[in-house]
C-alpha atoms as a PDB file:
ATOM      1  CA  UNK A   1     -14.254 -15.689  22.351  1.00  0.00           C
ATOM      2  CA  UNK A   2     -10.686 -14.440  23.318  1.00  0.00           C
ATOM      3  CA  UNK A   3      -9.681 -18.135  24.642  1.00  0.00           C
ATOM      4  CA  UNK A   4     -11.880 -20.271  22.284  1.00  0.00           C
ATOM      5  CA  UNK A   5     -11.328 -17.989  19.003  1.00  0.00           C
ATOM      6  CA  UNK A   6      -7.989 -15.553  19.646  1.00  0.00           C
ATOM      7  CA  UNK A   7      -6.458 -18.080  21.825  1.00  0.00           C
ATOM      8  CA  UNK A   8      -2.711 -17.860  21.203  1.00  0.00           C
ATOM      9  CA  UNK A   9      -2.456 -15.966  18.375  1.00  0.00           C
ATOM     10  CA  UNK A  10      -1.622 -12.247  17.570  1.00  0.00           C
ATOM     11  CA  UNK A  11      -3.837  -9.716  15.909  1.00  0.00           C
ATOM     12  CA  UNK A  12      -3.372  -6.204  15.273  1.00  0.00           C
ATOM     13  CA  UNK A  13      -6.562  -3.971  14.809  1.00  0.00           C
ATOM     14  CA  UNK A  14      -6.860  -0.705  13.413  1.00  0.00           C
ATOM     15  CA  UNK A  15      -9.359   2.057  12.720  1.00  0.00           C
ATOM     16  CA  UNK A  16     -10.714   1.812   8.548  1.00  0.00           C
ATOM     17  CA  UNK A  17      -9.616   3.818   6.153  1.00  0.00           C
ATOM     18  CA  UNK A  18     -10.287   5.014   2.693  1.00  0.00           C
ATOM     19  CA  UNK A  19      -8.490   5.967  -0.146  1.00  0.00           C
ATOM     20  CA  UNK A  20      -7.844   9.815  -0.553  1.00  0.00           C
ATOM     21  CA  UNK A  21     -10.476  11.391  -3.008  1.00  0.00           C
ATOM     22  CA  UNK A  22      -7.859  12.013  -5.777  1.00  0.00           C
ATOM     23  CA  UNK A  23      -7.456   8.215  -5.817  1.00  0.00           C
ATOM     24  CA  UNK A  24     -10.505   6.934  -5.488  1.00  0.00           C
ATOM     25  CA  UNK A  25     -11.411   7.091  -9.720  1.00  0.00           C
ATOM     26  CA  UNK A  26      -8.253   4.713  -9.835  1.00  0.00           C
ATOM     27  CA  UNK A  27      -8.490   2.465  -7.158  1.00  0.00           C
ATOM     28  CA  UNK A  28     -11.458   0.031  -5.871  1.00  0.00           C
ATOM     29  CA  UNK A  29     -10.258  -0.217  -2.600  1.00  0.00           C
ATOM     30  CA  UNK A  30      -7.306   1.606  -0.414  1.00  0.00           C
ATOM     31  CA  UNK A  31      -4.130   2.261  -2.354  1.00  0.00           C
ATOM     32  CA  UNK A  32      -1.345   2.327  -0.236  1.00  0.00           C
ATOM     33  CA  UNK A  33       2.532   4.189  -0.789  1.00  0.00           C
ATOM     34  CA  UNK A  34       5.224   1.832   0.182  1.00  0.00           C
ATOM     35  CA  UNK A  35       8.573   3.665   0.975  1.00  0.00           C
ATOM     36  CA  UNK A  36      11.852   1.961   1.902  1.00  0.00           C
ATOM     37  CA  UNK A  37      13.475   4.424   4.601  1.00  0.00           C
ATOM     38  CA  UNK A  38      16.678   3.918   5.405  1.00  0.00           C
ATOM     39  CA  UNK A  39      18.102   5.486   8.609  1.00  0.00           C
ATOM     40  CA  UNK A  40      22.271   7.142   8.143  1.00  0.00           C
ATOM     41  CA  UNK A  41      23.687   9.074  11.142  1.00  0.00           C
ATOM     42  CA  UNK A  42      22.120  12.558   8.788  1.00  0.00           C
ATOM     43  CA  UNK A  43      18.237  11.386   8.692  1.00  0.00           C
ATOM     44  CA  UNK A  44      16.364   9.120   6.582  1.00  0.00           C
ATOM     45  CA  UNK A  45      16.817   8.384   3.179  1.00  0.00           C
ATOM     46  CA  UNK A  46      14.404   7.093   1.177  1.00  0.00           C
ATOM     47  CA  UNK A  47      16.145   5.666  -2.073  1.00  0.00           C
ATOM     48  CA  UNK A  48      12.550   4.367  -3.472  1.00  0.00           C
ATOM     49  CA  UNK A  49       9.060   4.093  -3.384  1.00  0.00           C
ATOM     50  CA  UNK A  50       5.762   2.477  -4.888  1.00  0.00           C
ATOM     51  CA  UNK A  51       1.795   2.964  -4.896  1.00  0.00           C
ATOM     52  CA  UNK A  52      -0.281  -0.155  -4.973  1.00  0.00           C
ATOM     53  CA  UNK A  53      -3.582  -0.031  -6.475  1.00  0.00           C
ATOM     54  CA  UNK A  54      -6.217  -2.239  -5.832  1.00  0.00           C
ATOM     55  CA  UNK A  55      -8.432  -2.730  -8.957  1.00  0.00           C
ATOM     56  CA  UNK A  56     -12.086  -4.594  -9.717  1.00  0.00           C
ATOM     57  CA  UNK A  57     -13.313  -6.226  -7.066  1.00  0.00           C
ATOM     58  CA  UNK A  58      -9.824  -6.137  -5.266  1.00  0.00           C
ATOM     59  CA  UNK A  59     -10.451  -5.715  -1.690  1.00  0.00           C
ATOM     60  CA  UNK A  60      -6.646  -5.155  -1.164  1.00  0.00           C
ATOM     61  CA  UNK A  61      -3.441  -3.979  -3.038  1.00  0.00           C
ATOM     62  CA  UNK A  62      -1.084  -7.666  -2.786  1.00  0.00           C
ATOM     63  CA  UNK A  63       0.094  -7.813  -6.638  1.00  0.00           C
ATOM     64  CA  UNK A  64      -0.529 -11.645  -7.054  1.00  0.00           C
ATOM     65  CA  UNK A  65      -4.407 -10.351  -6.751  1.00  0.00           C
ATOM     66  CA  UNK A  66      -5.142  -9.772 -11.141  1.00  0.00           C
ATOM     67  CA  UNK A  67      -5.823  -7.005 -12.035  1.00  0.00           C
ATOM     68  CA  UNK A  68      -4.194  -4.871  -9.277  1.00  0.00           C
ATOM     69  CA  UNK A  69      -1.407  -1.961 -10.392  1.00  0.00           C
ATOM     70  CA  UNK A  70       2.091  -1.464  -8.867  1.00  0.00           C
ATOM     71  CA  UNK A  71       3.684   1.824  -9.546  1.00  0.00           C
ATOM     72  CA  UNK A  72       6.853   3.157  -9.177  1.00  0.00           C
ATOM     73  CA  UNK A  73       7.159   7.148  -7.695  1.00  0.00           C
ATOM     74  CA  UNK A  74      10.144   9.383  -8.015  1.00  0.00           C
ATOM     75  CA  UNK A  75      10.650  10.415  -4.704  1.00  0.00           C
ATOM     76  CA  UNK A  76      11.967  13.857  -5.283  1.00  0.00           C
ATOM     77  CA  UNK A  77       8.925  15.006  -7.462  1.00  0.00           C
ATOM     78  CA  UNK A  78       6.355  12.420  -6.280  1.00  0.00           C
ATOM     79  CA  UNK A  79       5.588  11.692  -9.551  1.00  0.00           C
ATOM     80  CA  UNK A  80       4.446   8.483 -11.168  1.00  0.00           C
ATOM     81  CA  UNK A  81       7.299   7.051 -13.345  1.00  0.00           C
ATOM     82  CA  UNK A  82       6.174   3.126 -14.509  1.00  0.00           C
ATOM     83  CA  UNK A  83       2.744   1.212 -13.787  1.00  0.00           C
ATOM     84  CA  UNK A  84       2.604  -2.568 -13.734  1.00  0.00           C
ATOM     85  CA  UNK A  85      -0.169  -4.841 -14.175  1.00  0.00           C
ATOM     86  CA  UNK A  86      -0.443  -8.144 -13.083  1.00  0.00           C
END
């Protein structure tokens, strides 16, 4: 399998998981929080930062999937400020 199947190419596996409970009545499969960190000599800053819903039969958040939510979060507060559809 590893030669005939895997051969040269590069996989990364991971454990499953699930969307938090609080979610779960809004998305169909795991919503994930994207977060663009940028590192400065005084810590991180993070200047922004999304949530990607899955919806329907959606088994993943990518946006070009219809149906599926993008949503942009005010870091400070964590709150929801816009929701796109596509």
């Amino acid at each position: 399998f590893m030669t005939d199947i895997v051969g040269d190419n590069a996989y990364v596996l991971q454990r499953r998981l699930d969307t938090h409970s609080a979610l779960t009545p809004y998305a169909s499969a795991l919503a994930t929080v994207r977060m663009v960190n940028l590192v400065q000599d005084d810590g991180v800053f993070c200047p922004m930062a999304i949530i990607k819903l899955p919806q329907g039969g959606n088994i993943a958040d990518n946006f070009w999937r219809g149906g599926n939510l993008a949503c942009s979060i005010d870091v400070d507060s964590g709150k929801i400020e816009t929701v796109a559809r596509r």
